[in-house]
N, C-alpha and C. Protein backbone atom coordinates (compact mmCIF):
# COMPACT_ATOMS: atom_id res chain seq x y z
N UNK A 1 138.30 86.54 77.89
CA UNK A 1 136.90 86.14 77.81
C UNK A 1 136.76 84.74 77.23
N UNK A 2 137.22 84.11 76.12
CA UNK A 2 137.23 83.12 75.42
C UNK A 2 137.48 82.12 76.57
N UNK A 3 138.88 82.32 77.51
CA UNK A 3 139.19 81.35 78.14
C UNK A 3 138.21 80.76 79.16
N UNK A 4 137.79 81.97 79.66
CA UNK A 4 136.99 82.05 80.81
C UNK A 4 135.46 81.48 80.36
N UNK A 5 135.48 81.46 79.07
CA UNK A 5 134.04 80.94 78.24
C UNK A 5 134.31 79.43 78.36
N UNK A 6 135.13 78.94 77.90
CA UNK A 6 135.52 77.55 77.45
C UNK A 6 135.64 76.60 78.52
N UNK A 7 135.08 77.03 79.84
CA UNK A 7 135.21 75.70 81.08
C UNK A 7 133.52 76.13 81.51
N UNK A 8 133.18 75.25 82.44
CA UNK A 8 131.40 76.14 83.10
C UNK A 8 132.29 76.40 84.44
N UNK A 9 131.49 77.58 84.47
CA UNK A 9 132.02 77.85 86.14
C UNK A 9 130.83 77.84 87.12
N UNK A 10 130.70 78.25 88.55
CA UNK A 10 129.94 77.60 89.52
C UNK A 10 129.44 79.14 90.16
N UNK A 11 128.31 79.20 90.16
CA UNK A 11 127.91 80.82 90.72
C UNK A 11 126.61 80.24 91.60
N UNK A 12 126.18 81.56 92.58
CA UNK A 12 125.20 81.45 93.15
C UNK A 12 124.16 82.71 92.70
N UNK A 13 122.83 82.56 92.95
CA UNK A 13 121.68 83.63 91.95
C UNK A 13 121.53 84.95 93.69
N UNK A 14 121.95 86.01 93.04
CA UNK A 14 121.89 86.68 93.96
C UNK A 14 121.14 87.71 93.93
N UNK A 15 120.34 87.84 92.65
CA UNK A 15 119.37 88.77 92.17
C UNK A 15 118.61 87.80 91.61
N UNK A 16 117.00 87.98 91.80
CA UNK A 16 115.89 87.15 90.98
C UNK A 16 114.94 87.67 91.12
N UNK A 17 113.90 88.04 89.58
CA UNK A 17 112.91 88.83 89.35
C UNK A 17 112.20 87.29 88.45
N UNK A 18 111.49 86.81 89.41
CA UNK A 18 110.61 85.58 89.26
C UNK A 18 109.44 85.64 87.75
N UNK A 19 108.94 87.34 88.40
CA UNK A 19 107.73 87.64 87.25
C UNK A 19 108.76 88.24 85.91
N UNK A 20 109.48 88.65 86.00
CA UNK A 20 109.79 89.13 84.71
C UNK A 20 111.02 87.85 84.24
N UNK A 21 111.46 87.25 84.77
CA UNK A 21 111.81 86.02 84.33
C UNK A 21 113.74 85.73 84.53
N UNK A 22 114.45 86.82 85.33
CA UNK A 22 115.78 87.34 85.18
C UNK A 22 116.31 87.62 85.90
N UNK A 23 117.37 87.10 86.34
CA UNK A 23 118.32 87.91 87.19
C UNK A 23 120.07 87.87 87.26
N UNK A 24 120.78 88.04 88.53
CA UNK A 24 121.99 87.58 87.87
C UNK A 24 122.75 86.49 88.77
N UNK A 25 123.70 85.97 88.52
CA UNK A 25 124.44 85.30 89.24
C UNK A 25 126.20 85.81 89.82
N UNK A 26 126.36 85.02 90.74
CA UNK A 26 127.63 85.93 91.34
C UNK A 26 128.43 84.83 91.08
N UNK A 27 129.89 84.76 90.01
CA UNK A 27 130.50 83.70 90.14
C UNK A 27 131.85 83.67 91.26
N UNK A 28 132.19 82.24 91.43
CA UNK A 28 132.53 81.77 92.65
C UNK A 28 134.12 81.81 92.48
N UNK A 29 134.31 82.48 90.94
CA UNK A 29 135.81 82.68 91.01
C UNK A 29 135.97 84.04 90.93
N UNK A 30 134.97 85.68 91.35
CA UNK A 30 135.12 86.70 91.79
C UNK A 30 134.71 87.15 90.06
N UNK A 31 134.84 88.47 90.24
CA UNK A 31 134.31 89.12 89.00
C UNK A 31 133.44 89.87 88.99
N UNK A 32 132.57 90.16 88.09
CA UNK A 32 131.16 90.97 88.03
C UNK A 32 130.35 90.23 88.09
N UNK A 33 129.03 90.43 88.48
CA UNK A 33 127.60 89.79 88.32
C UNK A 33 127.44 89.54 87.26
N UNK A 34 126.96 88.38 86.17
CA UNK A 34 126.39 87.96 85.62
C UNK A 34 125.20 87.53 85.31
N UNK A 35 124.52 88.05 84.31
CA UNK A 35 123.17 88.17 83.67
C UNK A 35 122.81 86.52 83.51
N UNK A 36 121.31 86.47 84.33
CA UNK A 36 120.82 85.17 83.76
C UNK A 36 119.21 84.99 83.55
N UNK A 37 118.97 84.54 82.42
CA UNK A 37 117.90 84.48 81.95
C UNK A 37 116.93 83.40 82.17
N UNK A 38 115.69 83.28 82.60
CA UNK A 38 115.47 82.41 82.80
C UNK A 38 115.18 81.12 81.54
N UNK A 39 115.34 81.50 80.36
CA UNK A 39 115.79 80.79 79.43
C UNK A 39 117.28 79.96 78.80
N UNK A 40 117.77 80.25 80.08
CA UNK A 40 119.42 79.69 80.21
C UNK A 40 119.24 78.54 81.01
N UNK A 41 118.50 77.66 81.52
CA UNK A 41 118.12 76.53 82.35
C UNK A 41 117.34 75.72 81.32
N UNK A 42 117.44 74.56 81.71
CA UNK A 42 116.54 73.21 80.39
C UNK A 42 115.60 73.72 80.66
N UNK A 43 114.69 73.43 79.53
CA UNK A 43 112.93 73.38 79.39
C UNK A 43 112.81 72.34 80.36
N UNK A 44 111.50 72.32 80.76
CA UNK A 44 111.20 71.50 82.10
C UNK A 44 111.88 71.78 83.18
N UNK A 45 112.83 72.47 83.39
CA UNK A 45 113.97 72.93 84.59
C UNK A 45 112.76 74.03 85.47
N UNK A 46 112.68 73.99 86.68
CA UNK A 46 111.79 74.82 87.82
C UNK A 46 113.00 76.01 87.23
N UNK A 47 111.89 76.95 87.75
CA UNK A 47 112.82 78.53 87.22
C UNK A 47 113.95 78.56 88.49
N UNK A 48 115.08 79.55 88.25
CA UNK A 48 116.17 79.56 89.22
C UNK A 48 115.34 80.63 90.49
N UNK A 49 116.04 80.60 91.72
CA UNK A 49 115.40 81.29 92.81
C UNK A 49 116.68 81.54 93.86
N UNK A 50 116.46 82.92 94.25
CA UNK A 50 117.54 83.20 95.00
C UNK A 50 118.36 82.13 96.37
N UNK A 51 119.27 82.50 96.12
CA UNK A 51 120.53 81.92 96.73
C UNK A 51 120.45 80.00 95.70
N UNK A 52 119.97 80.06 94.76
CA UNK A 52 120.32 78.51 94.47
C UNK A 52 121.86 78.83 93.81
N UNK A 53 122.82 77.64 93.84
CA UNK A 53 123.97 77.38 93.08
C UNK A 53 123.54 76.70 91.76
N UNK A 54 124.26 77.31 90.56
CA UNK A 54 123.98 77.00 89.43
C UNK A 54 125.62 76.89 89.01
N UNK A 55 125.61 76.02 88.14
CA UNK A 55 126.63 76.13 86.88
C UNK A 55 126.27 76.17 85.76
N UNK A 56 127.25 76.70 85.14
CA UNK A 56 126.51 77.10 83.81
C UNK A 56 128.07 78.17 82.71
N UNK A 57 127.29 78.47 81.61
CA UNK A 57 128.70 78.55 80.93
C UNK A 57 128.00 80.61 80.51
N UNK A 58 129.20 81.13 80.10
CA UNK A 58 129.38 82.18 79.72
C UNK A 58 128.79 82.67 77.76
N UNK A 59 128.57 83.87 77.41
CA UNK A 59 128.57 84.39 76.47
C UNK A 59 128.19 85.42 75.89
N UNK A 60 129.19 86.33 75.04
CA UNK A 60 128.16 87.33 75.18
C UNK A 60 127.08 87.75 73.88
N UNK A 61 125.67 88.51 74.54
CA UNK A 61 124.80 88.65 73.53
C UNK A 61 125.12 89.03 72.97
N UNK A 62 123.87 89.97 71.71
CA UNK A 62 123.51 90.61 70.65
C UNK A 62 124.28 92.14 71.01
N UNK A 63 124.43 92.67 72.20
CA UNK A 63 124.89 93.93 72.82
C UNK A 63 126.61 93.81 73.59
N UNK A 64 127.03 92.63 73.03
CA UNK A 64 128.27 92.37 73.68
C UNK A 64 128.43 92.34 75.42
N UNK A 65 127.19 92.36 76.18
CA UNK A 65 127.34 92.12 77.59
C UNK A 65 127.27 90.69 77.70
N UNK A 66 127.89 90.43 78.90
CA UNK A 66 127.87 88.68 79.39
C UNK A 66 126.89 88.62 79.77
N UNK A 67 126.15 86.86 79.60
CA UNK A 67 125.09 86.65 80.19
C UNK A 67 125.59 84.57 80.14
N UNK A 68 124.57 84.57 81.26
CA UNK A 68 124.89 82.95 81.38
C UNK A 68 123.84 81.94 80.78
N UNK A 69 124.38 81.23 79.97
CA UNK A 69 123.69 80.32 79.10
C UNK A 69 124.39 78.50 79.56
N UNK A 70 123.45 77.67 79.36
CA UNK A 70 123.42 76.60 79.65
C UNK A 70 123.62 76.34 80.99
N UNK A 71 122.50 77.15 81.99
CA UNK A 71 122.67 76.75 83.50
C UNK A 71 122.14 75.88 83.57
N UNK A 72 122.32 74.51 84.91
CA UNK A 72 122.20 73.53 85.61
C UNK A 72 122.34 73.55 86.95
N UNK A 73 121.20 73.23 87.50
CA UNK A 73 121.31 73.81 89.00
C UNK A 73 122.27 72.32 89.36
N UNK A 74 122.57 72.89 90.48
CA UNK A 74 123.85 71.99 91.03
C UNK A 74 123.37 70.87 92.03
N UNK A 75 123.88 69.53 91.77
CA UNK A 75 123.14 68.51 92.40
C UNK A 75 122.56 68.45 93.85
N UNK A 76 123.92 69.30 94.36
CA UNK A 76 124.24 69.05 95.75
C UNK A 76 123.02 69.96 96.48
N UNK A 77 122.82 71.19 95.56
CA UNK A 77 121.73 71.79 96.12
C UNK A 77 120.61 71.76 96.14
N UNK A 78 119.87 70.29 94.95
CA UNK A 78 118.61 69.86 94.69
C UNK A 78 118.40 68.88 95.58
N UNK A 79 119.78 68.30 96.37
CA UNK A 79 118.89 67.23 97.37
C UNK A 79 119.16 67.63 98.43
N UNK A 80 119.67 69.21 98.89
CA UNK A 80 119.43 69.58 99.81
C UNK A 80 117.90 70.40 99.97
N UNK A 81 117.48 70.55 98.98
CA UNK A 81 116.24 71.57 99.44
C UNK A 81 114.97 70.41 99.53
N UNK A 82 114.67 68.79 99.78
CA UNK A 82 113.86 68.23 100.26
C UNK A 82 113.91 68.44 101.85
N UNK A 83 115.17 68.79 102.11
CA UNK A 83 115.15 69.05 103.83
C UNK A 83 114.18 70.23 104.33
N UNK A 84 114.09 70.73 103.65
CA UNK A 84 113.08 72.14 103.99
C UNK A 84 111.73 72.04 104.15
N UNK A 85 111.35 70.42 103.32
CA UNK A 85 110.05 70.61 102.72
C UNK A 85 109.11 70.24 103.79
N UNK A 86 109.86 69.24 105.31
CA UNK A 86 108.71 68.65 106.04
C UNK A 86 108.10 69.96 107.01
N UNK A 87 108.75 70.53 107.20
CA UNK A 87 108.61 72.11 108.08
C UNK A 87 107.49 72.73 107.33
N UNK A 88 107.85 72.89 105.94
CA UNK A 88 106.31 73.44 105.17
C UNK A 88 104.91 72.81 105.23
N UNK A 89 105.26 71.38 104.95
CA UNK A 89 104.00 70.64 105.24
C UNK A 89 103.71 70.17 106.18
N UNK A 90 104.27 70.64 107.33
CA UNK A 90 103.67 70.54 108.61
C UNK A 90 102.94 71.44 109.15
N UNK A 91 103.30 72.61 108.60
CA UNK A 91 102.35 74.24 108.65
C UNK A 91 101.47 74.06 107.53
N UNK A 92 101.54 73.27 106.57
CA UNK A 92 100.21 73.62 105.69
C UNK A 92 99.33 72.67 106.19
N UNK A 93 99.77 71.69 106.47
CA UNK A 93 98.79 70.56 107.28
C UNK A 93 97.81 70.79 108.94
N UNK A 94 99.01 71.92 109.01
CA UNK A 94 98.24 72.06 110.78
C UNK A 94 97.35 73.26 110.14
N UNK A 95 97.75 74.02 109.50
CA UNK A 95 96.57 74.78 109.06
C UNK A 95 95.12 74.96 108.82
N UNK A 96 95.18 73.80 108.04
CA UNK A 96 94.10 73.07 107.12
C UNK A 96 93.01 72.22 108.26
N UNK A 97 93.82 71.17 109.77
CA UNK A 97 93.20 70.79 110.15
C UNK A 97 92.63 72.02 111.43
N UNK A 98 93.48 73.17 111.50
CA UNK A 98 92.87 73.84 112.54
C UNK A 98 91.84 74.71 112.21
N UNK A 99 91.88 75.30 110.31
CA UNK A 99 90.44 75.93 110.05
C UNK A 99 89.66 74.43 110.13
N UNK A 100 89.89 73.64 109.66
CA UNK A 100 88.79 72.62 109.89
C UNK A 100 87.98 72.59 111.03
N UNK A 101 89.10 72.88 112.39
CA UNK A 101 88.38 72.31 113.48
C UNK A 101 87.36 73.75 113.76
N UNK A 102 88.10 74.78 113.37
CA UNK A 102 86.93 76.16 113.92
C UNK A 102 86.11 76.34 112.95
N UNK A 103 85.93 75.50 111.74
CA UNK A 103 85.22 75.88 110.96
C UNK A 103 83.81 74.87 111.39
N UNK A 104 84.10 73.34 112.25
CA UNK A 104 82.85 72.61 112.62
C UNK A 104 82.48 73.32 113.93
N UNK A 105 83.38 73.73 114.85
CA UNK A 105 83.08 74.56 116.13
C UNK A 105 81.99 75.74 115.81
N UNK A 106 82.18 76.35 114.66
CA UNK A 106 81.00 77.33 114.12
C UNK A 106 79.87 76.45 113.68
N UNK A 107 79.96 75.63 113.07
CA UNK A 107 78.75 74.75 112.68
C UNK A 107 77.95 74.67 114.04
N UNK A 108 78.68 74.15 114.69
CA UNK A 108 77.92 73.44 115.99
C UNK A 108 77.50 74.99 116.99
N UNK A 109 77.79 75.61 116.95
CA UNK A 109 77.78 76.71 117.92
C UNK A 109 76.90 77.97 117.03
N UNK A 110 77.01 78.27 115.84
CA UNK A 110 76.25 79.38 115.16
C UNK A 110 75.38 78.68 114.01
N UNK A 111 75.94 77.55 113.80
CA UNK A 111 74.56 76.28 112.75
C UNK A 111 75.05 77.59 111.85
N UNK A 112 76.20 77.44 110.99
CA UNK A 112 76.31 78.08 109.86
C UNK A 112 76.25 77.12 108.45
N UNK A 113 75.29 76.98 107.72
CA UNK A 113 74.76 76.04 106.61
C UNK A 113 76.11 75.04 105.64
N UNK A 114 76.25 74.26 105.16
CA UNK A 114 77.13 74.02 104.20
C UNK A 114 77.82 74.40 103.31
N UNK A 115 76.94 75.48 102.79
CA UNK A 115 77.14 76.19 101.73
C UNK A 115 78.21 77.64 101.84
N UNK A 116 78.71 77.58 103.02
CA UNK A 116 79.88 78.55 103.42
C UNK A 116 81.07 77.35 103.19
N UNK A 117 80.94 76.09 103.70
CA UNK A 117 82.08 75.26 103.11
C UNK A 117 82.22 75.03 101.71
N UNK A 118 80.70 74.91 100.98
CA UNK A 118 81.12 74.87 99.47
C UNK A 118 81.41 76.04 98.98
N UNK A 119 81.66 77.46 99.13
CA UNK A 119 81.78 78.44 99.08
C UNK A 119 83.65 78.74 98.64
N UNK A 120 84.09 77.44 100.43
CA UNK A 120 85.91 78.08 100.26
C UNK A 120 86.20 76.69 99.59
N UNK A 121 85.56 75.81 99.17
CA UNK A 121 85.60 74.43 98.32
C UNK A 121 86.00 74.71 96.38
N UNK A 122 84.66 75.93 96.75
CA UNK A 122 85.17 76.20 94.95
C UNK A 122 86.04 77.41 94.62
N UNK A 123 86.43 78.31 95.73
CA UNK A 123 87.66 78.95 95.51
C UNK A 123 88.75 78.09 95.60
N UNK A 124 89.01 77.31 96.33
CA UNK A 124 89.89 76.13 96.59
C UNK A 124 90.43 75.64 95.22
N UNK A 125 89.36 75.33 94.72
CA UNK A 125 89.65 74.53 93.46
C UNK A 125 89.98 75.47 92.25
N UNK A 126 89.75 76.98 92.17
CA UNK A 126 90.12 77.44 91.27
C UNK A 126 91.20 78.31 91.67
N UNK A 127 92.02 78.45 93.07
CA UNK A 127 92.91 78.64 93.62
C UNK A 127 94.38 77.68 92.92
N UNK A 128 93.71 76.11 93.14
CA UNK A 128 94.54 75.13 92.62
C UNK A 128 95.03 75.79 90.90
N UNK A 129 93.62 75.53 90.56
CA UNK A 129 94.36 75.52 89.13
C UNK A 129 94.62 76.96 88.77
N UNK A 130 95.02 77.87 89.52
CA UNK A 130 95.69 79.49 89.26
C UNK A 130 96.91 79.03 89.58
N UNK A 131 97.44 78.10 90.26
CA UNK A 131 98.70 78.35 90.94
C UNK A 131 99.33 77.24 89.58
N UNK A 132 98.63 76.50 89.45
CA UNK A 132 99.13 75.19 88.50
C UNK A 132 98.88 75.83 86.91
N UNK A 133 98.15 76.92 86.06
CA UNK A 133 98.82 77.62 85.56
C UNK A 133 100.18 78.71 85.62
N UNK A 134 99.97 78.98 86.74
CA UNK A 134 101.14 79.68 86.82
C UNK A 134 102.17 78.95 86.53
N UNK A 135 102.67 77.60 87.44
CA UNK A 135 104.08 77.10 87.34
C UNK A 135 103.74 76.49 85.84
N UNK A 136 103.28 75.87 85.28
CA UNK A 136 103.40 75.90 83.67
C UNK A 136 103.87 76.61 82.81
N UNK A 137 103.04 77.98 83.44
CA UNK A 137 103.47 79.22 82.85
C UNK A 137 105.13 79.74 83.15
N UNK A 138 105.47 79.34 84.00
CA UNK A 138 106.87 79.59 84.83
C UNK A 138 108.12 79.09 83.96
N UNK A 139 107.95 77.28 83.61
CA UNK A 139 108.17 76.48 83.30
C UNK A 139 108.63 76.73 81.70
N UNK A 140 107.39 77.22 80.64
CA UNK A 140 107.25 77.54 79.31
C UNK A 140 107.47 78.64 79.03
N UNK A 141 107.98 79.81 80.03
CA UNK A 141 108.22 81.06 79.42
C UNK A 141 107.29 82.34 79.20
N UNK A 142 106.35 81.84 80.03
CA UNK A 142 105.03 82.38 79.13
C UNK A 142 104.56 83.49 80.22
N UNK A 143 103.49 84.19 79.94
CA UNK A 143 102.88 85.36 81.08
C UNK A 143 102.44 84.77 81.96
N UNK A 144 103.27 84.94 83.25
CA UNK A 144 102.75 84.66 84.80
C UNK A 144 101.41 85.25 85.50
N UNK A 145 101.09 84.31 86.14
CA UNK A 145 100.24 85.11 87.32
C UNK A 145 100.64 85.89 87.97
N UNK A 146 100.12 87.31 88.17
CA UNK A 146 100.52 88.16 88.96
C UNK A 146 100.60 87.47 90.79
N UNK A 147 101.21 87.62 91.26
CA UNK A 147 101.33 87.21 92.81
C UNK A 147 100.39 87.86 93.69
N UNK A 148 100.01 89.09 93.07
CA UNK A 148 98.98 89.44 93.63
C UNK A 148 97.77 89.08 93.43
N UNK A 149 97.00 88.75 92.75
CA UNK A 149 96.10 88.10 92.19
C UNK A 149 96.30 86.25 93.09
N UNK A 150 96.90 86.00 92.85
CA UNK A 150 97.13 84.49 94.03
C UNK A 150 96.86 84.93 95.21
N UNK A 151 97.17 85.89 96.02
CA UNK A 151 97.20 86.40 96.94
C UNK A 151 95.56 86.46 97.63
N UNK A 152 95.06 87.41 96.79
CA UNK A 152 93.89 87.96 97.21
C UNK A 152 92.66 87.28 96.35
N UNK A 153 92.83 85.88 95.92
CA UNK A 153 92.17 84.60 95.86
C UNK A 153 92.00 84.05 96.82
N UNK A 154 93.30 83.81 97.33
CA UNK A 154 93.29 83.12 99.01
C UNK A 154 92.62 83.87 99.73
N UNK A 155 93.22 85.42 99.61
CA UNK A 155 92.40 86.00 100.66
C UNK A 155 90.99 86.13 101.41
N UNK A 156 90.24 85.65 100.01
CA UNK A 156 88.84 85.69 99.98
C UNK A 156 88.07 84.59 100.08
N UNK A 157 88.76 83.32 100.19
CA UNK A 157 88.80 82.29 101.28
C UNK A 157 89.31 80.50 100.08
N UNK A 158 90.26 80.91 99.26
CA UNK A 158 91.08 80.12 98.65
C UNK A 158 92.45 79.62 98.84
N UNK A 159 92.75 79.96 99.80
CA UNK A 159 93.59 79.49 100.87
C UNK A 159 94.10 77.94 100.81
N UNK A 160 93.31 77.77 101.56
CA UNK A 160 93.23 76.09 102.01
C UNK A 160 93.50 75.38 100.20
N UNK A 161 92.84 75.77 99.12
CA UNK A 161 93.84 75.06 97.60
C UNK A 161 95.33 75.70 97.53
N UNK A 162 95.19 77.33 98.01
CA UNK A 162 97.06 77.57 97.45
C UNK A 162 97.50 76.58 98.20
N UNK A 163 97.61 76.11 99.74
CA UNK A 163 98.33 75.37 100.78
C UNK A 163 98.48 74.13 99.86
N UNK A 164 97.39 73.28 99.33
CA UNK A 164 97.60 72.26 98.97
C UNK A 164 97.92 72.39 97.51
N UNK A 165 97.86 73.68 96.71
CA UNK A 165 98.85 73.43 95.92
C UNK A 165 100.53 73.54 95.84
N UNK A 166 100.64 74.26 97.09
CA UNK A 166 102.05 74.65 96.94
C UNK A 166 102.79 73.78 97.18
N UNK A 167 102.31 72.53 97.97
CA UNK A 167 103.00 70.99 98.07
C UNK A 167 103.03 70.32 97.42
N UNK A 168 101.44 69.95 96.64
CA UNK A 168 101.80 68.76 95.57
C UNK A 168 102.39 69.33 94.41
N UNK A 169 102.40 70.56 94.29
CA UNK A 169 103.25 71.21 92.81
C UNK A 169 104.15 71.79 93.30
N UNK A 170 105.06 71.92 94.44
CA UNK A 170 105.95 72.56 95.12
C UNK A 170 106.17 74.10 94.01
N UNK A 171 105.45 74.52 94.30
CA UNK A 171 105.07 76.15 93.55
C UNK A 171 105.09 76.76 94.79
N UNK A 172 105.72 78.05 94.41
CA UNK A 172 105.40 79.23 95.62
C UNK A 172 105.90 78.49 96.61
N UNK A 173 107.12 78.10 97.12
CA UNK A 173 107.34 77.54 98.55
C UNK A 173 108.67 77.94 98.70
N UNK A 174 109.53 79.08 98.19
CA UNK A 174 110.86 79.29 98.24
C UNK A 174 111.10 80.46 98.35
N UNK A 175 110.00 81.28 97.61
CA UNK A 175 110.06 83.03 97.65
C UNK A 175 109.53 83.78 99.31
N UNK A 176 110.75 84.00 99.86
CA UNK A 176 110.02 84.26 101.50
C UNK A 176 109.13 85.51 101.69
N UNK A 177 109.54 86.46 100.63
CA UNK A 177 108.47 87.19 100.87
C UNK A 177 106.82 87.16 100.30
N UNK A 178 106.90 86.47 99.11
CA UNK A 178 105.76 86.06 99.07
C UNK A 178 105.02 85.02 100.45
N UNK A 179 105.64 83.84 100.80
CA UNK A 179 105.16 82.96 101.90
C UNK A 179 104.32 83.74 103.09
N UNK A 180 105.37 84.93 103.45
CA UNK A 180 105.23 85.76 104.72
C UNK A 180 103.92 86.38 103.96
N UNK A 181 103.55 87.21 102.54
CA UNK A 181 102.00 87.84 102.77
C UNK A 181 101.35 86.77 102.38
N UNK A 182 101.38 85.51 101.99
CA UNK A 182 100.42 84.34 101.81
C UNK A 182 99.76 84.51 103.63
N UNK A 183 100.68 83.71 104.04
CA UNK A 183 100.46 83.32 105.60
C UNK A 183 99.81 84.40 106.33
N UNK A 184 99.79 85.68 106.06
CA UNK A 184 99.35 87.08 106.32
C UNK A 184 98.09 86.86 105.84
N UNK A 185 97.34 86.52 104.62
CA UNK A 185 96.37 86.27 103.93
C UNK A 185 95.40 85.53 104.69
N UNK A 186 96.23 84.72 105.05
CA UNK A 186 95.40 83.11 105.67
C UNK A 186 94.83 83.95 107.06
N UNK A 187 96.13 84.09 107.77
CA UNK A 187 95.29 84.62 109.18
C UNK A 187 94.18 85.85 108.89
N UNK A 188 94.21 86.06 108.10
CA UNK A 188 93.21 87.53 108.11
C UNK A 188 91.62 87.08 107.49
N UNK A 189 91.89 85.93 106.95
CA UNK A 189 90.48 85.70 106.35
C UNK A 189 90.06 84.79 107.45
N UNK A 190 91.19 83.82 108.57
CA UNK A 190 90.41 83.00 109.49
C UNK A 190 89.39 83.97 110.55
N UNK A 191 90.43 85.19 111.11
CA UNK A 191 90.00 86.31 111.75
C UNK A 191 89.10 86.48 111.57
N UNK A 192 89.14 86.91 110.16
CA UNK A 192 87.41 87.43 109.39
C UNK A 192 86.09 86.87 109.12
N UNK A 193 86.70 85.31 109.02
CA UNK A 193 85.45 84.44 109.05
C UNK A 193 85.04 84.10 110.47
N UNK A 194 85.94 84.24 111.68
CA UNK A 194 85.09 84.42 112.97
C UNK A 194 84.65 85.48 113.30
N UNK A 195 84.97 86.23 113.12
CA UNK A 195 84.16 87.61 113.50
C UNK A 195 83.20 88.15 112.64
N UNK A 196 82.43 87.58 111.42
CA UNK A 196 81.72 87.64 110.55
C UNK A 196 80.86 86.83 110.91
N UNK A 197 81.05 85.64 111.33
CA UNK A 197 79.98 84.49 111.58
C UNK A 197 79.84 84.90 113.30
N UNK A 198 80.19 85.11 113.81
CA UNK A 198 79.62 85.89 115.27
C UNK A 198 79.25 86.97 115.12
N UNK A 199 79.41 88.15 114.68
CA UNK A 199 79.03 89.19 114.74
C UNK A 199 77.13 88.42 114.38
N UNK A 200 77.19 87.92 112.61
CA UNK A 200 75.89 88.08 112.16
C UNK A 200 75.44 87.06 112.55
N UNK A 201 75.89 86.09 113.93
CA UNK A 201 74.74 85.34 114.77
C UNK A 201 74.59 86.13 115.65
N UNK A 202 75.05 86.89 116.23
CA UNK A 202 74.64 87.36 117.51
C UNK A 202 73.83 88.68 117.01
N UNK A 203 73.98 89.01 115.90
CA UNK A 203 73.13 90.25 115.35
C UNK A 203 72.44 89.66 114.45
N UNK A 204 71.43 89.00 114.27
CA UNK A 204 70.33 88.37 112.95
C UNK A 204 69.78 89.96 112.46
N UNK A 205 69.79 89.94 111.31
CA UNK A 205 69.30 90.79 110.27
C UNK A 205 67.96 89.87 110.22
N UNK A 206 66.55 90.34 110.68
CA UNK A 206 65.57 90.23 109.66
C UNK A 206 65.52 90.14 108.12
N UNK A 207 64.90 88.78 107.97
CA UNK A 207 64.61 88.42 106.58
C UNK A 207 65.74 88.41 105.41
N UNK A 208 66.89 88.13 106.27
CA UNK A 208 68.38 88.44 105.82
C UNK A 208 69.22 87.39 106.21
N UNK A 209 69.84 86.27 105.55
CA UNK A 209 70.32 85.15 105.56
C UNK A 209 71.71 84.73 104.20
N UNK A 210 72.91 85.65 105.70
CA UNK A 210 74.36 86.08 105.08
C UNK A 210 74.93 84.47 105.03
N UNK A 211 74.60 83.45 106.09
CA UNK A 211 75.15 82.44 105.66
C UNK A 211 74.08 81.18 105.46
């Protein structure tokens, strides 16, 4: 153990529990899984996320199990993951301009008022700053946003801020199963806002004015 303590060795994260803050790593010279905390990475360090390569050194706790302390994600794999990023913001961008475009196509076609745009304007904005506590929160150790709760913000037409937060704070853009029910989110509220704004033009409620 000592020996094996006294060099850093090179593992990849093959277990990661984002909300509770932990998982383990598999090192690259064979062995058992190793425990890693998300307090084993620098302060200011983005939390670790499955399949990243880390190095980092050995020790064991208060309970005599190994766990990995002083991880550093590995260079080679921080300037590979800008390659990923134009693919994302090309889907959050086409997004954004295609509710745009069905969102003036309803203007012009059902004269639905402004105030349905200031509506997904100020979820937007408190969408932003849910997601931008969170990675703070991520960052400092501290109690996360539930993912569900992000979720079904967007859902309800805050969307269009997670998209633009998940780029300029590159938050939430690595966990695939979260992405897959985000993107699930999005289409279901565009769905819903056309078939909501047609249904109640083509059916006017007397003395009843939904948008």
């Amino acid at each position: 153990m000592a020996d094996r303590a006294a060099h850093r060795l090179g593992g990849v994260v093959t277990t990661w529990n984002d909300e509770r803050g932990f998982g383990f790593l598999k090192p690259d010279d064979g062995g058992h899984d190793v425990f890693l905390h998300f307090t084993a990475v620098p302060r200011g360090t983005a939390r670790p996320y499955l399949g990243q390569r880390l190095t980092f050194e050995i020790e064991p706790d208060e309970k005599g199990k190994v766990q990995a302390v002083r991880a550093e994600p590995v260079i080679a794999a921080e300037r590979a993951e800008p390659t990923t990023r134009p693919t994302s913001i090309i889907v959050g961008v086409g997004a954004l301009l295609a509710f745009l475009a069905v969102y003036l196509v309803a203007m012009w076609r059902w004269g639905i008022p402004y105030s349905v745009g200031g509506f997904y304007l100020a979820l937007s904005i408190l969408t932003f700053v849910l997601y931008a506590a969170d990675k703070r929160a991520a960052q400092n150790g501290r109690w996360r946003t539930p993912e569900n709760t992000l979720l079904i913000v967007g859902l309800v037409g805050g969307w269009p801020g997670a998209v633009v937060a998940q780029q300029v704070l590159r938050h939430k853009t690595k966990k695939l199963s979260f992405r897959s029910r985000f993107w699930f989110t999005v289409i279901l509220n565009v769905v819903g806002f056309v078939l909501l704004v047609w249904y109640f033009s083509a059916h006017p409620i007397p003395g009843l004015r939904l948008f």
